[in-house]
PDB file of N, CA and C in Angstrom:
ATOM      1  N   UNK A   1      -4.968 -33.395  -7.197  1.00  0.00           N
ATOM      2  CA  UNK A   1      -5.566 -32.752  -8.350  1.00  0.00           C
ATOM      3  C   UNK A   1      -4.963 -31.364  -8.515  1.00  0.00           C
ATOM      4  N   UNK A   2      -4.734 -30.736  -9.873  1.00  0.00           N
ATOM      5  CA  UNK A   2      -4.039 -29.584  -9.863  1.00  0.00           C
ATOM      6  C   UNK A   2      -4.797 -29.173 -10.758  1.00  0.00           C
ATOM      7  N   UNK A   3      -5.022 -27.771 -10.454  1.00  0.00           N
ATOM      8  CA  UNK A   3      -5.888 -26.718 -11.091  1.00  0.00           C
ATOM      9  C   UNK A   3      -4.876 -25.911 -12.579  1.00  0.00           C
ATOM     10  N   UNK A   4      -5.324 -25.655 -13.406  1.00  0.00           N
ATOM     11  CA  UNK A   4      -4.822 -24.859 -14.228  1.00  0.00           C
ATOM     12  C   UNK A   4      -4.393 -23.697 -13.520  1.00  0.00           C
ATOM     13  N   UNK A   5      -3.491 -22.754 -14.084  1.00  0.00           N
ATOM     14  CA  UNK A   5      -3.517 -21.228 -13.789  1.00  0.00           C
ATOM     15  C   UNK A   5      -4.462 -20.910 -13.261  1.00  0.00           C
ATOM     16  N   UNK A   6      -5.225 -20.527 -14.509  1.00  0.00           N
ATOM     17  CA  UNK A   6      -6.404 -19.946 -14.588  1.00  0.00           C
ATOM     18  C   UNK A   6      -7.084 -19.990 -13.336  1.00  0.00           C
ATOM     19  N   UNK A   7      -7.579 -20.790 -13.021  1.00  0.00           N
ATOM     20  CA  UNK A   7      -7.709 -21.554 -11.715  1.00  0.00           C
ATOM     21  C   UNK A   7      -7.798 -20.661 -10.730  1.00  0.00           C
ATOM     22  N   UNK A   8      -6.698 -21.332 -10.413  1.00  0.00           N
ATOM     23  CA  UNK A   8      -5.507 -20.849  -8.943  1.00  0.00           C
ATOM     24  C   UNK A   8      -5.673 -19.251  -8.959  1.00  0.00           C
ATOM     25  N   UNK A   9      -5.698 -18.633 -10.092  1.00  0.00           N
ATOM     26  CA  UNK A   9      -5.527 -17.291 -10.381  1.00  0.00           C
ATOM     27  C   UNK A   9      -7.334 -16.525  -9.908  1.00  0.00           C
ATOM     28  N   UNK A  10      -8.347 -17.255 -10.393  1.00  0.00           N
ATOM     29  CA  UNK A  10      -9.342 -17.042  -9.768  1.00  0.00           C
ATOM     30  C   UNK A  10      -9.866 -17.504  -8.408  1.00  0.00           C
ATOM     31  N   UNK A  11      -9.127 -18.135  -7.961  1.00  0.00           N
ATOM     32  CA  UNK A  11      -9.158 -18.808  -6.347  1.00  0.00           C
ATOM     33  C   UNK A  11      -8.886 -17.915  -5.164  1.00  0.00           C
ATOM     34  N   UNK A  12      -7.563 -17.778  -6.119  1.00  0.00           N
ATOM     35  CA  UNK A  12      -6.792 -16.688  -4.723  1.00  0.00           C
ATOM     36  C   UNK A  12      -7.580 -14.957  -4.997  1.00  0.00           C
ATOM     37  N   UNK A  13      -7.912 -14.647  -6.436  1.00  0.00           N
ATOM     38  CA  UNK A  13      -8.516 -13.590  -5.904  1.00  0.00           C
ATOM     39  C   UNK A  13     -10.060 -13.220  -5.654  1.00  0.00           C
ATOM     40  N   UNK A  14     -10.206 -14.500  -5.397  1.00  0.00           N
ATOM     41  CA  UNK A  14     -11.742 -14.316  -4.740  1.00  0.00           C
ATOM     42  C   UNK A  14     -11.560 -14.849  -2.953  1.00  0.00           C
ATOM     43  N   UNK A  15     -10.414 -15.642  -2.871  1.00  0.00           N
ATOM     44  CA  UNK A  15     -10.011 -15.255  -1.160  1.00  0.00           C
ATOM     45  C   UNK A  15     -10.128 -13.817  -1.018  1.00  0.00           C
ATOM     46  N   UNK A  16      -8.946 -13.448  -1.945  1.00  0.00           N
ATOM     47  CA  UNK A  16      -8.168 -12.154  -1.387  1.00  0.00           C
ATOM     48  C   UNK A  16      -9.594 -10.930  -1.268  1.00  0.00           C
ATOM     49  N   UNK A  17     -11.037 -11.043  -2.008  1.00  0.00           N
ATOM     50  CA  UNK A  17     -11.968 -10.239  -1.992  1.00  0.00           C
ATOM     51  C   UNK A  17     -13.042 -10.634  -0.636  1.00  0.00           C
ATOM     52  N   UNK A  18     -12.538 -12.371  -0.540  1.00  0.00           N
ATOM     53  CA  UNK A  18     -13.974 -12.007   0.253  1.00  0.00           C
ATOM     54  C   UNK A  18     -13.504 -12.016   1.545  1.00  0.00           C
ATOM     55  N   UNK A  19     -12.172 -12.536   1.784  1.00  0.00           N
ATOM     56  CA  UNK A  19     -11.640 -12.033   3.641  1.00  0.00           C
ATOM     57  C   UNK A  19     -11.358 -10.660   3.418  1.00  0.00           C
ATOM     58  N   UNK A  20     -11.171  -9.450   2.362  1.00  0.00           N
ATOM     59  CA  UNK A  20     -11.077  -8.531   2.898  1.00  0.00           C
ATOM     60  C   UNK A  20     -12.512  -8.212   3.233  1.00  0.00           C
ATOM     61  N   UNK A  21     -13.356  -8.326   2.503  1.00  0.00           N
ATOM     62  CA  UNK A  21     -15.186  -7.995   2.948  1.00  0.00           C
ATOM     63  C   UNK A  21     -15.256  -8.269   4.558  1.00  0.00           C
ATOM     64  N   UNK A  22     -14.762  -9.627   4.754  1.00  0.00           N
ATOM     65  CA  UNK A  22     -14.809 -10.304   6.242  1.00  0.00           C
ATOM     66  C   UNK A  22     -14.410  -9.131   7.427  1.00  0.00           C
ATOM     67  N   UNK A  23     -12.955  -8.721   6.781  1.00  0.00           N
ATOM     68  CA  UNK A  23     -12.609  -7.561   7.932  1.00  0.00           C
ATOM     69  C   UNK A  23     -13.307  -6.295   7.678  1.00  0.00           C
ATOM     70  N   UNK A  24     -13.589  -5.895   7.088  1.00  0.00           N
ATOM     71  CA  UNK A  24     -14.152  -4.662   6.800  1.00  0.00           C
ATOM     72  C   UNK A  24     -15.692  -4.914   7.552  1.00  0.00           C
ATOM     73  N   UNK A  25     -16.119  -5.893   7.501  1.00  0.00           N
ATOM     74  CA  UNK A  25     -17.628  -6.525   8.340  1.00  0.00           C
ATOM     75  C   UNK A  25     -17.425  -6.553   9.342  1.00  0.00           C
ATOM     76  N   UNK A  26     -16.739  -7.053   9.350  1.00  0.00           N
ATOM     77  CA  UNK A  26     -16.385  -7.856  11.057  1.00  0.00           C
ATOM     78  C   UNK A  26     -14.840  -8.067  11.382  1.00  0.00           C
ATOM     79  N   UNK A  27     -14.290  -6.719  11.765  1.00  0.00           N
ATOM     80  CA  UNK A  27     -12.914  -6.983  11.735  1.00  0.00           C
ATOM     81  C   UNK A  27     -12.186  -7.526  12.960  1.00  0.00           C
ATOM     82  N   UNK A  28     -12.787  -7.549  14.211  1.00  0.00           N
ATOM     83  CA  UNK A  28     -12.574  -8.315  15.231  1.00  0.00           C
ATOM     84  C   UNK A  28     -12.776 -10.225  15.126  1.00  0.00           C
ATOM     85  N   UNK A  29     -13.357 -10.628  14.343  1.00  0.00           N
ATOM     86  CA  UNK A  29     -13.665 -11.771  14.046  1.00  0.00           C
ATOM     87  C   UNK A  29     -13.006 -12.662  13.187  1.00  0.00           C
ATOM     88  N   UNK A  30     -12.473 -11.616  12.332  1.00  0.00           N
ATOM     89  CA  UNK A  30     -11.319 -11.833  11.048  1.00  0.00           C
ATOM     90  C   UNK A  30     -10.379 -12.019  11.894  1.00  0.00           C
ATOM     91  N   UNK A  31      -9.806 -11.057  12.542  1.00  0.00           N
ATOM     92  CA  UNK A  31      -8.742 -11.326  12.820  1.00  0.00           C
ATOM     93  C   UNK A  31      -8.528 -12.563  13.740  1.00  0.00           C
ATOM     94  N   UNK A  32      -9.163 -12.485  14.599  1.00  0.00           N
ATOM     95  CA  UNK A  32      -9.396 -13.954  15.277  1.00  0.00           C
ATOM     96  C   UNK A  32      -9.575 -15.341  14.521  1.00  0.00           C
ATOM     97  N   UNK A  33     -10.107 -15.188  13.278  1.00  0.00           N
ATOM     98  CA  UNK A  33     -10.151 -16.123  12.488  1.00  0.00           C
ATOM     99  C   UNK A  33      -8.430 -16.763  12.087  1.00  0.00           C
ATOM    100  N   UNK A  34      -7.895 -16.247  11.805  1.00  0.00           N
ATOM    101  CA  UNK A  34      -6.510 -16.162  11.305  1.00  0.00           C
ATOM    102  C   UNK A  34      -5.478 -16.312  12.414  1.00  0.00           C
ATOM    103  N   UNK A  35      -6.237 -16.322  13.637  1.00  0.00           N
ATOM    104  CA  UNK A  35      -5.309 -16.600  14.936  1.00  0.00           C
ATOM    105  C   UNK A  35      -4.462 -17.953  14.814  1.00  0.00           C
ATOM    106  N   UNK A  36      -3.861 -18.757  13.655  1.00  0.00           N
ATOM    107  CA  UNK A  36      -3.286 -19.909  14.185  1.00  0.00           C
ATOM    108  C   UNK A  36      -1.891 -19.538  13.837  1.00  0.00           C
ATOM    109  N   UNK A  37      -1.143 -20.772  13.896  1.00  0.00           N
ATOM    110  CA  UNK A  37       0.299 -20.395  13.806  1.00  0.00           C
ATOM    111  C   UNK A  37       1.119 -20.140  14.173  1.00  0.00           C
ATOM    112  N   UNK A  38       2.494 -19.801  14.059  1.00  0.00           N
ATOM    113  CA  UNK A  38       3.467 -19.399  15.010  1.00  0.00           C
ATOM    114  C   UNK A  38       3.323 -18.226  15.806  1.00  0.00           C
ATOM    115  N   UNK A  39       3.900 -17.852  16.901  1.00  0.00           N
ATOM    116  CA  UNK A  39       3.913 -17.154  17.915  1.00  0.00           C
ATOM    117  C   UNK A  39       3.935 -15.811  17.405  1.00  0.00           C
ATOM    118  N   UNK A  40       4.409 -15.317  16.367  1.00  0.00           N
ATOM    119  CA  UNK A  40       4.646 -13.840  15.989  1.00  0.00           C
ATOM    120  C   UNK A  40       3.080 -13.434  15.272  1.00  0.00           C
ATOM    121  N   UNK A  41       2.751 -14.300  14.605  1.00  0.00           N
ATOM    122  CA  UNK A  41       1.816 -13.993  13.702  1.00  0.00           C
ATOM    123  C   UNK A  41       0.212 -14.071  14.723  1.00  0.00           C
ATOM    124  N   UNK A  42       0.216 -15.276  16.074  1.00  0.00           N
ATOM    125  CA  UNK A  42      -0.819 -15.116  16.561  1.00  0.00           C
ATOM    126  C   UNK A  42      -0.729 -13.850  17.339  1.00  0.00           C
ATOM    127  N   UNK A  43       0.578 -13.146  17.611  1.00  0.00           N
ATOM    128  CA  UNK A  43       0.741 -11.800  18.519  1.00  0.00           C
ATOM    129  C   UNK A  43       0.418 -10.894  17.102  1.00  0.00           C
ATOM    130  N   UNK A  44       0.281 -11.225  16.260  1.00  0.00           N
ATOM    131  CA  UNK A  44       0.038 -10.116  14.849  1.00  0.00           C
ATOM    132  C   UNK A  44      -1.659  -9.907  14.959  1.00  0.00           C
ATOM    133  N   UNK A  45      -2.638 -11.269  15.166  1.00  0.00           N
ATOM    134  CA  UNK A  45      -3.408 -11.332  14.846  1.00  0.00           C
ATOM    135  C   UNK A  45      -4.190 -10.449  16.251  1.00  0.00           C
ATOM    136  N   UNK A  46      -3.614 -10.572  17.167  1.00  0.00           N
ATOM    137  CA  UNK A  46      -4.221  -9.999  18.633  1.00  0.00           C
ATOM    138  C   UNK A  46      -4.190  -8.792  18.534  1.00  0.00           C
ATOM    139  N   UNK A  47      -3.144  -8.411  17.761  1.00  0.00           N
ATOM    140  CA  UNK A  47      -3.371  -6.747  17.469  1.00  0.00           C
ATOM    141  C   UNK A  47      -3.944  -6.204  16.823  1.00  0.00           C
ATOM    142  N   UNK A  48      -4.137  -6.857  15.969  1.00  0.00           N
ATOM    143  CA  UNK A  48      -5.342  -6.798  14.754  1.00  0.00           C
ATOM    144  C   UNK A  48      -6.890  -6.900  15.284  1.00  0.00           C
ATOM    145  N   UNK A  49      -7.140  -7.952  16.027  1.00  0.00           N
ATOM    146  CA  UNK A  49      -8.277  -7.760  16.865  1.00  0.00           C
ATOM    147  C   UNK A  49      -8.205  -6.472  17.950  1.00  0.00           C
ATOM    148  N   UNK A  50      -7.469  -5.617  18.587  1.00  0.00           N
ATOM    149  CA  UNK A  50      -7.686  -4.980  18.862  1.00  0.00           C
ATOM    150  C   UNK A  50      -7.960  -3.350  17.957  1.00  0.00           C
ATOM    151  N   UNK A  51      -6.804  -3.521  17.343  1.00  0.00           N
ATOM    152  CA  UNK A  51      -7.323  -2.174  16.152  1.00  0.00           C
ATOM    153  C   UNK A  51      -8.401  -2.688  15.120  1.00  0.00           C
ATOM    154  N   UNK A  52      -9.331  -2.870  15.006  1.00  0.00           N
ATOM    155  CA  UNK A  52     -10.588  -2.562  14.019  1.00  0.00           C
ATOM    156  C   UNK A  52     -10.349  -2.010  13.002  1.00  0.00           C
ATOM    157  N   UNK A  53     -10.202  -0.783  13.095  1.00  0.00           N
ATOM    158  CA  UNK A  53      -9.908   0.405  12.269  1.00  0.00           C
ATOM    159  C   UNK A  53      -8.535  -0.004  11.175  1.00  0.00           C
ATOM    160  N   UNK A  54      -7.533  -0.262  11.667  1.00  0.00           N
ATOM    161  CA  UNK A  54      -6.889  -0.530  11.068  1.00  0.00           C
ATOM    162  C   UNK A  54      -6.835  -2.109  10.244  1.00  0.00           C
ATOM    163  N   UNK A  55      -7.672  -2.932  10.835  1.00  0.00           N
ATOM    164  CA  UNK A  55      -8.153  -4.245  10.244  1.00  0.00           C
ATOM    165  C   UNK A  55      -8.624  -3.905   9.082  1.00  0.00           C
ATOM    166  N   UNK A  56     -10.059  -2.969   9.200  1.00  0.00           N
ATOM    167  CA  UNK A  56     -10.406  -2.484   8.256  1.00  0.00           C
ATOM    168  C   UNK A  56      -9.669  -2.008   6.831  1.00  0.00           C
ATOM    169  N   UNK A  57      -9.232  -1.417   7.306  1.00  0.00           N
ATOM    170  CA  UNK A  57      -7.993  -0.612   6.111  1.00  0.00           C
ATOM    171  C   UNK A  57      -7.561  -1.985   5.332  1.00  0.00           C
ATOM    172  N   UNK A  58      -6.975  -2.324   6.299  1.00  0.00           N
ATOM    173  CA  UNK A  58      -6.223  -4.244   5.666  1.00  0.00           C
ATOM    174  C   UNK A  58      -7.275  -5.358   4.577  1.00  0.00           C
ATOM    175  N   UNK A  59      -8.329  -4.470   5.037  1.00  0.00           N
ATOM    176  CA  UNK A  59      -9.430  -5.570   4.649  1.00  0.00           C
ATOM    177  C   UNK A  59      -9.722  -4.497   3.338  1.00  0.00           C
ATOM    178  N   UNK A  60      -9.737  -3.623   3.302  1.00  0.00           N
ATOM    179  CA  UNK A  60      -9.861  -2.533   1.794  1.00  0.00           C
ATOM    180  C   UNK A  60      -9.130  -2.687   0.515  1.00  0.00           C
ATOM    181  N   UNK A  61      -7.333  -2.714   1.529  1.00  0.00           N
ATOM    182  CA  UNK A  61      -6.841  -3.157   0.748  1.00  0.00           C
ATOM    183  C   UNK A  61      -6.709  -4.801  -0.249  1.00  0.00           C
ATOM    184  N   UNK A  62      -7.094  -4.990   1.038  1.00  0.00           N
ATOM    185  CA  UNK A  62      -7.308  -6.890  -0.078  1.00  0.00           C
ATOM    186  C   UNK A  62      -8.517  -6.575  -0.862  1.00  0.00           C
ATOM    187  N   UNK A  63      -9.094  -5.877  -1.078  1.00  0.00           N
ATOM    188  CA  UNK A  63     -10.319  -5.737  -1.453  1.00  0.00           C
ATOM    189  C   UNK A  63     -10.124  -5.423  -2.980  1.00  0.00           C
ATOM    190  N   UNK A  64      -9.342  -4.224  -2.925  1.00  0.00           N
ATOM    191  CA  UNK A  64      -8.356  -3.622  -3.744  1.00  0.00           C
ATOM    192  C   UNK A  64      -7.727  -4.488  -4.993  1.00  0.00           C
ATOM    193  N   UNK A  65      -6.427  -4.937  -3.699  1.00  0.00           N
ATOM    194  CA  UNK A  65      -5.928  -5.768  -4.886  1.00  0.00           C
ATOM    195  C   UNK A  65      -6.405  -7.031  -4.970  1.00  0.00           C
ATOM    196  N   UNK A  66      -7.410  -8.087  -4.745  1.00  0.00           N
ATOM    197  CA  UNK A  66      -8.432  -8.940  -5.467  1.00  0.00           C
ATOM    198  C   UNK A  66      -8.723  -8.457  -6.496  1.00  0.00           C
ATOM    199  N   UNK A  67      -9.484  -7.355  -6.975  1.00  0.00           N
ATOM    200  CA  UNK A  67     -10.631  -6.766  -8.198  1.00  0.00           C
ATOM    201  C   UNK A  67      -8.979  -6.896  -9.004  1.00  0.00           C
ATOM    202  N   UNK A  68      -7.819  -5.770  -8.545  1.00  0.00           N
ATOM    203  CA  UNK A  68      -6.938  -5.328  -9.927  1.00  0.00           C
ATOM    204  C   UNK A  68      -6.333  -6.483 -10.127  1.00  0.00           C
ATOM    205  N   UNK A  69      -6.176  -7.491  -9.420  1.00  0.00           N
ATOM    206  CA  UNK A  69      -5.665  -8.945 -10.086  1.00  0.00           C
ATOM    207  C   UNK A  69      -6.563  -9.311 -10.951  1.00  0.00           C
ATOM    208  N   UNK A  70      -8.036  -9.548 -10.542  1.00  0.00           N
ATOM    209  CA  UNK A  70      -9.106 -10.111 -11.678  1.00  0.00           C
ATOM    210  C   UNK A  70      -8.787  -8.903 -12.973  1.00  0.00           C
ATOM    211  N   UNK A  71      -9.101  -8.017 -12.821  1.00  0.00           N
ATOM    212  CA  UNK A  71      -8.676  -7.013 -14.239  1.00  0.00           C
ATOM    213  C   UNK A  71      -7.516  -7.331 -14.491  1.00  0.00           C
ATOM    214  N   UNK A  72      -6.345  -7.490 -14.296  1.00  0.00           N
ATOM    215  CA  UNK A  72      -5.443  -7.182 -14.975  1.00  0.00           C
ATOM    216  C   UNK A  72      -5.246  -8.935 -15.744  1.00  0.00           C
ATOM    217  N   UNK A  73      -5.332  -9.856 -15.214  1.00  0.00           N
ATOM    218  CA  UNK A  73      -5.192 -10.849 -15.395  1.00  0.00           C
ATOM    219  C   UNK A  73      -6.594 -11.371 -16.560  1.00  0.00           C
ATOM    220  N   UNK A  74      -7.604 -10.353 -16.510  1.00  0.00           N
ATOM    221  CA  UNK A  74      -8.641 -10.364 -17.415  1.00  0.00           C
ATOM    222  C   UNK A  74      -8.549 -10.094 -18.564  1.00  0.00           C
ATOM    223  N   UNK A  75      -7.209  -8.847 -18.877  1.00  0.00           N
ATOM    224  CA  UNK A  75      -6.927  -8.348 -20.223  1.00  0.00           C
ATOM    225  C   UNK A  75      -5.676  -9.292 -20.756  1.00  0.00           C
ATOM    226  N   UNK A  76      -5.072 -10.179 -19.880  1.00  0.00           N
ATOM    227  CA  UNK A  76      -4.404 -10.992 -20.684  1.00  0.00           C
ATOM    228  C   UNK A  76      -4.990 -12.747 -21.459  1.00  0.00           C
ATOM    229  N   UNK A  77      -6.082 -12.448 -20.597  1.00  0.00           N
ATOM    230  CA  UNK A  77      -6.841 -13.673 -21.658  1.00  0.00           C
ATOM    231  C   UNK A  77      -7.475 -13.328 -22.916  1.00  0.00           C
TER     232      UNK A  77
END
């Protein structure tokens, strides 16, 4: 089944809003969440569980750009 744009376009930025909420909540948990995958990225994610703080930030920014995708993509409908 394939979604319109539109869609896809509201999909990904309501991921992109609510895992950043996730880290910004709970940024040790996030990151652990996201632990699968190749070897670089689960050594990405371990570091991420250890900095918080900087999870956080990561998680602001998705936060960020979720909303300015929904706006900007709002004034072209």
């Amino acid at each position: 089944m394939l979604l319109p744009s539109k869609r896809w376009k509201h999909f990904t930025a309501m991921a992109l809003i609510g895992d950043g909420v996730m880290a910004v909540v709970c940024p040790r948990s996030d990151a652990l969440a996201w632990e699968r995958g190749p070897k670089s990225w689960r050594r990405l994610m371990r570091k991420l569980q250890d900095h918080p703080t900087l999870t956080r930030a990561i998680g602001a920014v998705q936060i960020i750009g979720g909303i300015c995708w929904v706006l900007h993509h709002e004034e072209e409908d």
